[in-house]
C-alpha atoms as a PDB file:
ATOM      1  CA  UNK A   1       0.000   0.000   0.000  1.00  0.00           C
ATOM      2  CA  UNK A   2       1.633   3.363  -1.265  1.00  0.00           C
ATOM      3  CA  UNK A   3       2.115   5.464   2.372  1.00  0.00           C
ATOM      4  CA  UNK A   4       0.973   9.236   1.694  1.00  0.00           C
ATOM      5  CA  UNK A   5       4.449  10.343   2.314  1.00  0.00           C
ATOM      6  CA  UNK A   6       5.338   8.731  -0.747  1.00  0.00           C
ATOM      7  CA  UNK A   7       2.190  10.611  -2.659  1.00  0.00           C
ATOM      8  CA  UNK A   8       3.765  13.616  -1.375  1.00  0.00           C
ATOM      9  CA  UNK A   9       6.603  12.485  -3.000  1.00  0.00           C
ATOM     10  CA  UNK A  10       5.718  12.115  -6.293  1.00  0.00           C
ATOM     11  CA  UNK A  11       3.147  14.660  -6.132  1.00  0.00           C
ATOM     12  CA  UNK A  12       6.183  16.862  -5.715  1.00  0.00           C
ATOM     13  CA  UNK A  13       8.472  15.356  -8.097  1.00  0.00           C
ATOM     14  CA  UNK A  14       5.279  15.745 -10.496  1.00  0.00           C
ATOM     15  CA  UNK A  15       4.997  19.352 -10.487  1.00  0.00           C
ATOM     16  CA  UNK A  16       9.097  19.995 -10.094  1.00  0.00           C
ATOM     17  CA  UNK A  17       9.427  17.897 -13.808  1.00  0.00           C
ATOM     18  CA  UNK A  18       6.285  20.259 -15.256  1.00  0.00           C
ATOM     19  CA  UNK A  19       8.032  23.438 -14.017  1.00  0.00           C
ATOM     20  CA  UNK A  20      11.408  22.503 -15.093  1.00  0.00           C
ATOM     21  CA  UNK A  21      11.062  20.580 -18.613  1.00  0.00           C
ATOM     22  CA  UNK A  22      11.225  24.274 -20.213  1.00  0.00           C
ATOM     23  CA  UNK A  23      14.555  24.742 -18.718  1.00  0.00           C
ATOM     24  CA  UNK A  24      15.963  21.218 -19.575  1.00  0.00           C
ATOM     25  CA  UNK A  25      14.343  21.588 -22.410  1.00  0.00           C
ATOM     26  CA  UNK A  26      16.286  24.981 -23.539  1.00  0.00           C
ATOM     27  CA  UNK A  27      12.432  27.090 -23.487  1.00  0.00           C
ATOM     28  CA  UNK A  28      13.503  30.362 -23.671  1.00  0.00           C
ATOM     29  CA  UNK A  29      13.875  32.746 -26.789  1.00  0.00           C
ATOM     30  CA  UNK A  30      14.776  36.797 -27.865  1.00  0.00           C
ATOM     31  CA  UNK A  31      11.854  38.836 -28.952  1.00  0.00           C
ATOM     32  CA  UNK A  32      13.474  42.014 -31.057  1.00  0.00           C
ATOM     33  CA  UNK A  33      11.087  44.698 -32.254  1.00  0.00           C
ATOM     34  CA  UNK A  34      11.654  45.844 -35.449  1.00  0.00           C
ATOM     35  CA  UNK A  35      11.863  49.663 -34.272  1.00  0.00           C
ATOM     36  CA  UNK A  36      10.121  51.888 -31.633  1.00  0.00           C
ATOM     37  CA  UNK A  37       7.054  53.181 -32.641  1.00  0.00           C
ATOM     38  CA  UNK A  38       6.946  56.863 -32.642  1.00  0.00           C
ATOM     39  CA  UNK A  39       3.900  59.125 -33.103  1.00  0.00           C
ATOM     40  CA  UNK A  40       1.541  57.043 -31.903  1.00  0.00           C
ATOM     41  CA  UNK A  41      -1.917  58.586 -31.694  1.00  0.00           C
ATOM     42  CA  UNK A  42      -4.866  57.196 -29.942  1.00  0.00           C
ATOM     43  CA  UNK A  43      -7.697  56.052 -32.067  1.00  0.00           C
ATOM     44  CA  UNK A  44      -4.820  55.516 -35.315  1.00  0.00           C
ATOM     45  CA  UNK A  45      -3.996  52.375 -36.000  1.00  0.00           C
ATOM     46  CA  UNK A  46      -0.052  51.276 -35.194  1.00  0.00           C
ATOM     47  CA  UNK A  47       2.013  48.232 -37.136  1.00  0.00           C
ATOM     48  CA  UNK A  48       4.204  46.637 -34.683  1.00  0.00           C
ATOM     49  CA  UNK A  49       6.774  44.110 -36.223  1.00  0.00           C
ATOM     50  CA  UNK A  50       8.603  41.884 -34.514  1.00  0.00           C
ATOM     51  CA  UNK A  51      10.961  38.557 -34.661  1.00  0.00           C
ATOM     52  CA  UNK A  52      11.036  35.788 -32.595  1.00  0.00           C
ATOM     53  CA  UNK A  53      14.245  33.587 -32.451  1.00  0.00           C
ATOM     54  CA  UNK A  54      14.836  30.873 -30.153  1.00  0.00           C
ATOM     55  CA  UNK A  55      18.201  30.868 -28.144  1.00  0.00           C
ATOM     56  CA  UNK A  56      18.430  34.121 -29.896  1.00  0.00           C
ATOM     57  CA  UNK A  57      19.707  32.649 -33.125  1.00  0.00           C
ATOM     58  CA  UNK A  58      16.740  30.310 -34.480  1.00  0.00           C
ATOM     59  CA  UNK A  59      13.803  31.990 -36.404  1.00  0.00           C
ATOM     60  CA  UNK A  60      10.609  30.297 -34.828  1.00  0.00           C
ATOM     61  CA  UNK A  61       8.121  30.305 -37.002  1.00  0.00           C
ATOM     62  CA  UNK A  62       4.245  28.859 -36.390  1.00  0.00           C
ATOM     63  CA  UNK A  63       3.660  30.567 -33.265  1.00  0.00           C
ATOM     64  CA  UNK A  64       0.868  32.141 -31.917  1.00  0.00           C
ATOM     65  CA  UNK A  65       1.937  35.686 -30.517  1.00  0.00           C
ATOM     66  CA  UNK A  66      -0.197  38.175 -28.656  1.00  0.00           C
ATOM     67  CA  UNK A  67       0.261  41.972 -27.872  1.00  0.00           C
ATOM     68  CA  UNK A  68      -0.813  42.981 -24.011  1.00  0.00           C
ATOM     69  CA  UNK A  69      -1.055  46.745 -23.670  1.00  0.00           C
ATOM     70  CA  UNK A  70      -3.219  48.787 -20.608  1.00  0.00           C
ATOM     71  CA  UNK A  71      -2.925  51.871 -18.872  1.00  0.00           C
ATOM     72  CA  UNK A  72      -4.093  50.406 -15.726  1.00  0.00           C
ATOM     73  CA  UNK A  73      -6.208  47.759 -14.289  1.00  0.00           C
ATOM     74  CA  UNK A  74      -9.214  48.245 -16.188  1.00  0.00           C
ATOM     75  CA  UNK A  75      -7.964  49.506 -19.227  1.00  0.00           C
ATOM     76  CA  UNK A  76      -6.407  47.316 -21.486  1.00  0.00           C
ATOM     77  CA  UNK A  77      -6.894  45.157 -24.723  1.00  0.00           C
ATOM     78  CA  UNK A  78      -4.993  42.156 -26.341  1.00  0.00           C
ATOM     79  CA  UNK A  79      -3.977  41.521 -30.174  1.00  0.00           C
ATOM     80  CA  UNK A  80      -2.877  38.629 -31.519  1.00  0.00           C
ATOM     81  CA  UNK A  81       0.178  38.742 -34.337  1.00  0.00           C
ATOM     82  CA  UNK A  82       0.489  36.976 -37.788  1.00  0.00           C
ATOM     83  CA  UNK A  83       3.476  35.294 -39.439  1.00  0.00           C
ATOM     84  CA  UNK A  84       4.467  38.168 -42.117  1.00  0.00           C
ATOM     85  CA  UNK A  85       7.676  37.816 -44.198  1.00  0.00           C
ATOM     86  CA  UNK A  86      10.319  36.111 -42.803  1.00  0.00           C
ATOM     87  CA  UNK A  87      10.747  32.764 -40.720  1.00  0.00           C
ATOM     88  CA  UNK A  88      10.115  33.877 -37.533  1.00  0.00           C
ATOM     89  CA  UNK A  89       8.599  37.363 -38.368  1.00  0.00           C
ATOM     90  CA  UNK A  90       5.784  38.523 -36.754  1.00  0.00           C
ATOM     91  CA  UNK A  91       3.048  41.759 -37.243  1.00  0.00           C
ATOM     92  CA  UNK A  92      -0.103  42.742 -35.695  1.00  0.00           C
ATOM     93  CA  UNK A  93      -1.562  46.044 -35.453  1.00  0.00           C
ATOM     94  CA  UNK A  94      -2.664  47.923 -32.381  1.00  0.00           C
ATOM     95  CA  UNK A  95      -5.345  50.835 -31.834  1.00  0.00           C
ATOM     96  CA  UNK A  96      -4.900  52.093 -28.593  1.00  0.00           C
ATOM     97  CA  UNK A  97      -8.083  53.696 -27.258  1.00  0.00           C
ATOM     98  CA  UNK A  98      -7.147  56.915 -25.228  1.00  0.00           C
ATOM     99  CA  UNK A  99      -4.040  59.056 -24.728  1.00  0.00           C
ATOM    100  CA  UNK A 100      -1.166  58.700 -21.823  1.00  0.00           C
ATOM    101  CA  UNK A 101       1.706  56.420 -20.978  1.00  0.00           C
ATOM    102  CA  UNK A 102       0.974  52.434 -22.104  1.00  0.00           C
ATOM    103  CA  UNK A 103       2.710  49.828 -20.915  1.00  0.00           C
ATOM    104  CA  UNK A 104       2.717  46.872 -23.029  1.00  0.00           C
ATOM    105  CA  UNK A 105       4.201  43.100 -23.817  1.00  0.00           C
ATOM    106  CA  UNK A 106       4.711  40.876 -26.336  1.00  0.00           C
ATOM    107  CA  UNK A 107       3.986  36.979 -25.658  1.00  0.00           C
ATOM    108  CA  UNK A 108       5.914  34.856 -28.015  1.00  0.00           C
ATOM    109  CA  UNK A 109       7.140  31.915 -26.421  1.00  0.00           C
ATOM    110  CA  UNK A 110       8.240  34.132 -23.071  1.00  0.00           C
ATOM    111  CA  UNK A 111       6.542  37.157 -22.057  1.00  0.00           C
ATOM    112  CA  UNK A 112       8.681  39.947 -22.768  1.00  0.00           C
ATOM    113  CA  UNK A 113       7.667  43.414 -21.055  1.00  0.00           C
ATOM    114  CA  UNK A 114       8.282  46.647 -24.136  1.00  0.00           C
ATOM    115  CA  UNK A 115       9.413  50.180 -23.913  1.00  0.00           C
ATOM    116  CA  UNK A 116       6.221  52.312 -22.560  1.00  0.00           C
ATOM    117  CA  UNK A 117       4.474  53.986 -25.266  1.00  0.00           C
ATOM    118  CA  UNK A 118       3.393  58.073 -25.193  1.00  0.00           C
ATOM    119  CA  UNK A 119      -0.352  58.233 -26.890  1.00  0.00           C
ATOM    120  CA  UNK A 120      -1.093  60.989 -27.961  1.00  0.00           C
ATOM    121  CA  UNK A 121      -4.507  62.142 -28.117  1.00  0.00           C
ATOM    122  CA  UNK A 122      -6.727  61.459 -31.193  1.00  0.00           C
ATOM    123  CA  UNK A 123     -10.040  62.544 -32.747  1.00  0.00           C
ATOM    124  CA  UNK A 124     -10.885  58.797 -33.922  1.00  0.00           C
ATOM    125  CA  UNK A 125     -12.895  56.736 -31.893  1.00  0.00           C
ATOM    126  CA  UNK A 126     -11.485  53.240 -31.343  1.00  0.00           C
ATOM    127  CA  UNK A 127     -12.767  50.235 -32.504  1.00  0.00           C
ATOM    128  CA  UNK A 128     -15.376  47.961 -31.294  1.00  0.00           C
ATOM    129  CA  UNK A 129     -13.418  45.099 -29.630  1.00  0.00           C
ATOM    130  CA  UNK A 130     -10.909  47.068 -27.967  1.00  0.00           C
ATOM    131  CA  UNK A 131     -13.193  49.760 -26.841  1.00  0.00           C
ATOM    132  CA  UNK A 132     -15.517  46.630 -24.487  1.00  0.00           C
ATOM    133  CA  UNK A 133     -11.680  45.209 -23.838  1.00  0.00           C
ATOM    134  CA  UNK A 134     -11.079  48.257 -21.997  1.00  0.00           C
ATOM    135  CA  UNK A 135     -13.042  46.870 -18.869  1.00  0.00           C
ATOM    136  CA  UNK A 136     -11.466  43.665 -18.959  1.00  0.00           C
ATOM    137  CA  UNK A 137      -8.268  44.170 -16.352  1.00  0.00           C
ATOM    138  CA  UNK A 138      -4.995  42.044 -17.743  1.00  0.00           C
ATOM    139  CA  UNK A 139      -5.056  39.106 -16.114  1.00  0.00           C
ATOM    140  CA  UNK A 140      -1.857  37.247 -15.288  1.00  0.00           C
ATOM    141  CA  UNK A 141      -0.623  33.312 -14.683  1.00  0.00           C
ATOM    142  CA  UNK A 142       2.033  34.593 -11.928  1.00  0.00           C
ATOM    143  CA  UNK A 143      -0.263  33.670  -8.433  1.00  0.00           C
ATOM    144  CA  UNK A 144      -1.089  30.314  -9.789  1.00  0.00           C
ATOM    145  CA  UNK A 145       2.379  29.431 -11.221  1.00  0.00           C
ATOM    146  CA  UNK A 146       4.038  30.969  -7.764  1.00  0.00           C
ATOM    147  CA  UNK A 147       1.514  29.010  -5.846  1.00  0.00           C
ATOM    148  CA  UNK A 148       2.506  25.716  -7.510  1.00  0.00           C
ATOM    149  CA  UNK A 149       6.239  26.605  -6.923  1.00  0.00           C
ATOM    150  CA  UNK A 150       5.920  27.172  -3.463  1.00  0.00           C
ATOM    151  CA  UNK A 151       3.767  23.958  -3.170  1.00  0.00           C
ATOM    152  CA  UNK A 152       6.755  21.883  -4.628  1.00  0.00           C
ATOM    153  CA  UNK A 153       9.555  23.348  -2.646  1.00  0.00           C
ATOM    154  CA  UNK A 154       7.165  23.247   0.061  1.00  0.00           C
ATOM    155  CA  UNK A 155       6.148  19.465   0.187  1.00  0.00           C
ATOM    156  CA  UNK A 156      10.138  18.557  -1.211  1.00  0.00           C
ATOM    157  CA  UNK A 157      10.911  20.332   2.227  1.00  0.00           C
ATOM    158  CA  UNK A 158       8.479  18.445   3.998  1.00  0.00           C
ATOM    159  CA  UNK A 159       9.475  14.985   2.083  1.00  0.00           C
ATOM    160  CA  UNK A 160      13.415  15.604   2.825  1.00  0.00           C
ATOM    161  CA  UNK A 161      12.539  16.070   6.994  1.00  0.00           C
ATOM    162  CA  UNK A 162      10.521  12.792   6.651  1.00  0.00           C
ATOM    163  CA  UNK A 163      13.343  11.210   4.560  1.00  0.00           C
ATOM    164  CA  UNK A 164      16.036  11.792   6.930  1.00  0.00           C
ATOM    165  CA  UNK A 165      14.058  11.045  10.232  1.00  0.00           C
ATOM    166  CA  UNK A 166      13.033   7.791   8.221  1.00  0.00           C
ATOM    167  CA  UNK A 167      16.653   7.264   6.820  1.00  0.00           C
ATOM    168  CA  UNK A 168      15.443   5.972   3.197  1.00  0.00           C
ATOM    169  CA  UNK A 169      17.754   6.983   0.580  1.00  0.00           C
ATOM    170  CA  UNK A 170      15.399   6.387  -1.804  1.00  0.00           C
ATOM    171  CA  UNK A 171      12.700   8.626  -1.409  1.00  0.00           C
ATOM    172  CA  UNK A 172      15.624  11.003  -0.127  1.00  0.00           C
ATOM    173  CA  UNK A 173      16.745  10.890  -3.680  1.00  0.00           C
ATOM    174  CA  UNK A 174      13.676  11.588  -5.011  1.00  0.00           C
ATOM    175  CA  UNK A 175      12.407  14.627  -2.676  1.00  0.00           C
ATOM    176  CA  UNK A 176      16.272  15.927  -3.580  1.00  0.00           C
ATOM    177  CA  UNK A 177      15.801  15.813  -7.145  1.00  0.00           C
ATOM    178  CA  UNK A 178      12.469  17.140  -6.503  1.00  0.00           C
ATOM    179  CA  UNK A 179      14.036  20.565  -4.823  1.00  0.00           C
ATOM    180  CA  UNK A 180      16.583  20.763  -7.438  1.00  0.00           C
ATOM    181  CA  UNK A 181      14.050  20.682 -10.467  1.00  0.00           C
ATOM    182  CA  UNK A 182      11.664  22.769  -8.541  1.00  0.00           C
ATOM    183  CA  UNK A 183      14.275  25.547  -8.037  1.00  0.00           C
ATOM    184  CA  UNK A 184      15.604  25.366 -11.639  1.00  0.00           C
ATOM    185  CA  UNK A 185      12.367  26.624 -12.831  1.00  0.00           C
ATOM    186  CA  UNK A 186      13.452  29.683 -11.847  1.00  0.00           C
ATOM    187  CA  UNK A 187      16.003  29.574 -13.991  1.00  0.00           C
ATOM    188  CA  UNK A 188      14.266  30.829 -16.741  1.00  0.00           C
ATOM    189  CA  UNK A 189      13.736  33.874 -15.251  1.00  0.00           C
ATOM    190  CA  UNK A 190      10.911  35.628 -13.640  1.00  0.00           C
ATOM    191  CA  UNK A 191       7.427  34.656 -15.098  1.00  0.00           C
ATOM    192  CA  UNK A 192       4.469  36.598 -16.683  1.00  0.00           C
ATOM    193  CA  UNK A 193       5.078  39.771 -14.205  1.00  0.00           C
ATOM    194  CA  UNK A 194       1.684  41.035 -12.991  1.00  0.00           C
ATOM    195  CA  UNK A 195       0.205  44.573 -13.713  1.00  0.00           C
ATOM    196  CA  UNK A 196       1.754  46.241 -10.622  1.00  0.00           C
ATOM    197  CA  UNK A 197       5.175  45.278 -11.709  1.00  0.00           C
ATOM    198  CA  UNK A 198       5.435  45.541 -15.440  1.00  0.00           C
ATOM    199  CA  UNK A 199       4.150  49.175 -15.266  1.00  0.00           C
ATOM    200  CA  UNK A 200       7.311  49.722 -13.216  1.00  0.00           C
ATOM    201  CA  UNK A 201       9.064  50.745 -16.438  1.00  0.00           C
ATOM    202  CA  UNK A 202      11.344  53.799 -17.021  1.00  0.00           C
ATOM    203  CA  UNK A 203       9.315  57.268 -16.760  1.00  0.00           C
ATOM    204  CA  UNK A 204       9.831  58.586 -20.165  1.00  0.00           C
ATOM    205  CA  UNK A 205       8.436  57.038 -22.484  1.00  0.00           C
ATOM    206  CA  UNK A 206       9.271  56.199 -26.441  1.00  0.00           C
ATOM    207  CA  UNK A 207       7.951  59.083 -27.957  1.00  0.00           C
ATOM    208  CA  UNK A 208       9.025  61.342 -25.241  1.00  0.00           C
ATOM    209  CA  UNK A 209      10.931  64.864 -26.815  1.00  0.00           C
ATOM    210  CA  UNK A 210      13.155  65.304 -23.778  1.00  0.00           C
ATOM    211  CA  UNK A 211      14.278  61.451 -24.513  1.00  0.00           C
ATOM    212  CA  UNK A 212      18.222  61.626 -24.246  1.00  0.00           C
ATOM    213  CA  UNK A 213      20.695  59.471 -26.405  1.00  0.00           C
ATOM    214  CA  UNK A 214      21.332  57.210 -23.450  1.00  0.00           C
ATOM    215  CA  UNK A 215      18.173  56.832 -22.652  1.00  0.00           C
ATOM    216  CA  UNK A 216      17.065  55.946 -26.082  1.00  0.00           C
ATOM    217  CA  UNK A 217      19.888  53.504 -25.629  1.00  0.00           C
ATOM    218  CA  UNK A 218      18.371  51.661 -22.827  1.00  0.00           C
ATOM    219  CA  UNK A 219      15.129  51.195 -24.748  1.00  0.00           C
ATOM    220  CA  UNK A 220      16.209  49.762 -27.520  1.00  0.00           C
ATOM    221  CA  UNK A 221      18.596  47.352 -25.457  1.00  0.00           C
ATOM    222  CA  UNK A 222      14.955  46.278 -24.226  1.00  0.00           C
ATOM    223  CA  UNK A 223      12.810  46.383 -27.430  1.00  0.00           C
ATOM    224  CA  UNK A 224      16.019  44.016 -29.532  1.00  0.00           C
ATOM    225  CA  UNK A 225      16.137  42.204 -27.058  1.00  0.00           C
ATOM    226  CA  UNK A 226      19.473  42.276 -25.616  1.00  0.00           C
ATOM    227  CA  UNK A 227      18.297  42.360 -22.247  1.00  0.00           C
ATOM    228  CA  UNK A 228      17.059  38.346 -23.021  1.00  0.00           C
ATOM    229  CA  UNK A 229      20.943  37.438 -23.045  1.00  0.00           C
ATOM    230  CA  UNK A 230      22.531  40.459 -21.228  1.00  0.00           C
ATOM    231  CA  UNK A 231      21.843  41.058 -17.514  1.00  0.00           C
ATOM    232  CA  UNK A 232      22.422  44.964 -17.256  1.00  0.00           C
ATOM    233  CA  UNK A 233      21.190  46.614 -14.014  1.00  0.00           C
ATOM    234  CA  UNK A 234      21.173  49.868 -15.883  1.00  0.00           C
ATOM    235  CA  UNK A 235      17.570  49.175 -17.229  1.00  0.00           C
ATOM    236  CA  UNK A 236      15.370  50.332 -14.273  1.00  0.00           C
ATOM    237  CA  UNK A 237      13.136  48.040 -12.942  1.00  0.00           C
ATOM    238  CA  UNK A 238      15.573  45.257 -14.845  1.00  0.00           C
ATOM    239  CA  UNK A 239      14.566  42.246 -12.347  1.00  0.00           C
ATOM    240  CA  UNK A 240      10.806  42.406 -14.225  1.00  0.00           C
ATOM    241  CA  UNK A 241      12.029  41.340 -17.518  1.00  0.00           C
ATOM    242  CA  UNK A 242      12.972  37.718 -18.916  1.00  0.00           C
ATOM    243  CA  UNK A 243      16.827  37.695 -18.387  1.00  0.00           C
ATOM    244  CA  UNK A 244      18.807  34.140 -19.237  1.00  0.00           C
ATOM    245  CA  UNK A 245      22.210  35.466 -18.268  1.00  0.00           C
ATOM    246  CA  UNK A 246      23.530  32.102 -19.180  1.00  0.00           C
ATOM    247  CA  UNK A 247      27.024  32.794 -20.250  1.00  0.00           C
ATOM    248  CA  UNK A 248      26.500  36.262 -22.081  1.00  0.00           C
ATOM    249  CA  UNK A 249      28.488  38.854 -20.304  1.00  0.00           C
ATOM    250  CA  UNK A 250      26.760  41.067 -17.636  1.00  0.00           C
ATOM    251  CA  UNK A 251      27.034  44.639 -19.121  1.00  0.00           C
ATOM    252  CA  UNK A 252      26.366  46.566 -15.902  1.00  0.00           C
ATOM    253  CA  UNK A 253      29.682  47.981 -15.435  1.00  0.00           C
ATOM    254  CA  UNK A 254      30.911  46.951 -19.190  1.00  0.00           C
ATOM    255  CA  UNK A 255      32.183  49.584 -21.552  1.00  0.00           C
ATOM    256  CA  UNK A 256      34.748  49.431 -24.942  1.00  0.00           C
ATOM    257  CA  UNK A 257      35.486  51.765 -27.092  1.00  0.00           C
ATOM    258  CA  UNK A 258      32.883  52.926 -29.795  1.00  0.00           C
ATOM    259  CA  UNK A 259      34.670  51.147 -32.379  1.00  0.00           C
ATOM    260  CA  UNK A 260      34.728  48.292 -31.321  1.00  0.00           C
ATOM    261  CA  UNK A 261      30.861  48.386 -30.320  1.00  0.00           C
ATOM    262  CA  UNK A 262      30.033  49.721 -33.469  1.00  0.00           C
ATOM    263  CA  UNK A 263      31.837  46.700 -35.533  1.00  0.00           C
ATOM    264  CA  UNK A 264      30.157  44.490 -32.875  1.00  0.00           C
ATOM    265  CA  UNK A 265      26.820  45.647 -32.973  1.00  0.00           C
ATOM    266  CA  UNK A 266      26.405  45.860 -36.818  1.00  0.00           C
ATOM    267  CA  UNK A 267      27.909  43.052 -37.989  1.00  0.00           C
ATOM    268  CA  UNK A 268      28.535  40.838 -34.666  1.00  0.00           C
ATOM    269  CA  UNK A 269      30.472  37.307 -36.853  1.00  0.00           C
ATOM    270  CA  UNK A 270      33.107  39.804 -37.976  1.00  0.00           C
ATOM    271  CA  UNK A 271      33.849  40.657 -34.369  1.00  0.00           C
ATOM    272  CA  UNK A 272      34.126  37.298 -33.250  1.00  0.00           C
ATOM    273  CA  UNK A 273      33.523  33.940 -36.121  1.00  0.00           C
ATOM    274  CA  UNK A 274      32.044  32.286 -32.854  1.00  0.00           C
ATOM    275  CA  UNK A 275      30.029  34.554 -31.400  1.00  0.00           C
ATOM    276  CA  UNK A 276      26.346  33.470 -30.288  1.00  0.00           C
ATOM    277  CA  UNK A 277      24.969  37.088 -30.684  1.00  0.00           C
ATOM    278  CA  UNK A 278      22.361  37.422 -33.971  1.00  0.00           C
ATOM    279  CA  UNK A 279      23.027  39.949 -36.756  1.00  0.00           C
ATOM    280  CA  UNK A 280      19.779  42.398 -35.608  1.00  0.00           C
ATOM    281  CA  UNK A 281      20.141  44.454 -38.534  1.00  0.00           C
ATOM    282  CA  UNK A 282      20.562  47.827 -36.081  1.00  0.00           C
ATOM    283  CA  UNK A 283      20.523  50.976 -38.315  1.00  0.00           C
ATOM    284  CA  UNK A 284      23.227  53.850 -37.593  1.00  0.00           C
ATOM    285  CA  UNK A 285      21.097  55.825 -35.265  1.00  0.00           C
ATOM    286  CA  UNK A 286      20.168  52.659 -33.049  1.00  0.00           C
ATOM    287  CA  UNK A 287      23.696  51.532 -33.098  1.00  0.00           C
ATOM    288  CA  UNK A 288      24.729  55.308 -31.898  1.00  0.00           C
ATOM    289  CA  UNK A 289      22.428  55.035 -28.988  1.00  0.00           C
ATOM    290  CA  UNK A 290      23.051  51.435 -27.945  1.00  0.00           C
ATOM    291  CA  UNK A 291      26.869  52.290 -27.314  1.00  0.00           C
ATOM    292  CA  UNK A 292      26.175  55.220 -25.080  1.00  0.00           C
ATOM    293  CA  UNK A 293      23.790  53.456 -23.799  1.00  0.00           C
ATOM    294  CA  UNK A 294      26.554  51.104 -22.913  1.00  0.00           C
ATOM    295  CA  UNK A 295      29.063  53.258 -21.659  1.00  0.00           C
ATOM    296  CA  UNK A 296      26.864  54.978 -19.700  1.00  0.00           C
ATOM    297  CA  UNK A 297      28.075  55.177 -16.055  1.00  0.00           C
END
């Protein structure tokens, strides 16, 4: 007769393998927007373009992306993209419904928090859907998927005590392997952040005319996607987006000379044959503002 300890057990070990298999399984990819919008205008339509690539090198097409975007709790709407070009290239187009500072996502494979947006106001009305969207607040997986992570730790904490008191080495192994694959799912990084922290971005917003060249820097580190690879404390509120950090170089405290970030970011195989980092296809004026971004103190 199974004892419940050993449910506990593999009730644990259960949930640790479902939170983990996307780490084993290398789930994680960059989302890089084509460009920032600018002149966005309430009521006007907006083309957003983006490409997904897994391990930031592998186009991956047949997805199913959306496009979050609110102002706060109870205003908000959701898009969903197209395949358009490209392997791996993505559009949709977005209406927002009133003026002000939107915050906004893009869920493609990760959920990967964007640049705010600055509205301006618009004589159009919106349409339909997103006008009744507007009462629907964003809703978010984070409790649940928290809740099930702290369950797993919780009853692998509870198994281990009951292991040692009971001195069995095999279900001592398996509540160990359940704490180690519970904690690697947060290896990944943190999940689908919830309103309150995702509209922690930076206070000016794209579009903004006081908008400096390091600050347009640190935007577009976010919107290509950099930050995926690239832990750089320099982003406010950096903890709330999807950060590997597995093996890229933290650029925190990083500078070089322009040069050599210039050859890097344009063309990043003639820096270095070897190099992981994708060709993003930066223009001059995003490649300008990326390296002061970078040398920034």
């Amino acid at each position: 007769m199974i004892t419940r300890f050993r449910l506990l057990v593999v009730l644990a070990l259960g949930l640790a393998l479902v939170l983990a298999t996307p780490v084993f399984a290398g789930g994680w990819a960059v989302i890089t927007l084509d460009e920032l919008p600018t002149g966005v205008v309430a009521g006007e339509p907006l083309s957003i373009g983006f490409t997904v690539r897994q391990h930031g090198k592998t186009p991956l097409p047949g997805l199913d992306p959306t496009i979050t975007a609110w102002i706060d709790k109870s205003e908000s709407f959701v898009v969903h993209a197209e395949e358009s070009g490209e392997p791996g290239h993505y559009t949709a187009t977005l209406t927002f419904p009133t003026e002000g500072v939107w915050a906004w996502s893009i869920q493609a494979f990760i959920d990967q928090p964007m640049p705010a947006l600055n509205v301006a106001a618009g004589a159009a009305a919106p349409p339909a859907g997103q006008t009744a969207a507007k009462t629907a607040p964003v809703t978010s997986p984070l409790p649940l998927l928290w809740t099930v992570r702290i369950l797993v730790l919780g009853l692998g904490l509870f198994g281990l005590v009951v292991a040692l008191k009971r001195k069995s080495r095999a279900a001592l192994a398996l509540t160990a392997f359940a704490l180690v694959a519970g904690l690697a799912s947060f290896v990944i990084g943190p999940p689908v952040p919830e309103v309150e922290a995702q509209s922690k971005l930076p206070v000016k917003a794209v579009g903004d005319p006081s908008l400096s060249q390091v600050e347009l820097g640190q935007q577009l580190f976010v919107a290509k996607g950099c930050i995926t690879c690239h832990v750089n404390r320099k982003v406010p509120n950096s903890s709330g987006y999807f950060t590997v950090g597995m093996g890229a170089p933290d650029l925190t405290t990083f500078s070089a000379s322009a040069e050599i970030l210039r050859i890097r970011l344009k063309d990043p195989a003639q820096a270095n044959s070897a190099t992981q980092m994708p060709n993003l296809g930066l223009d001059e004026a995003e490649i300008e503002a990326l390296i002061a971004f970078i040398n920034s103190k």
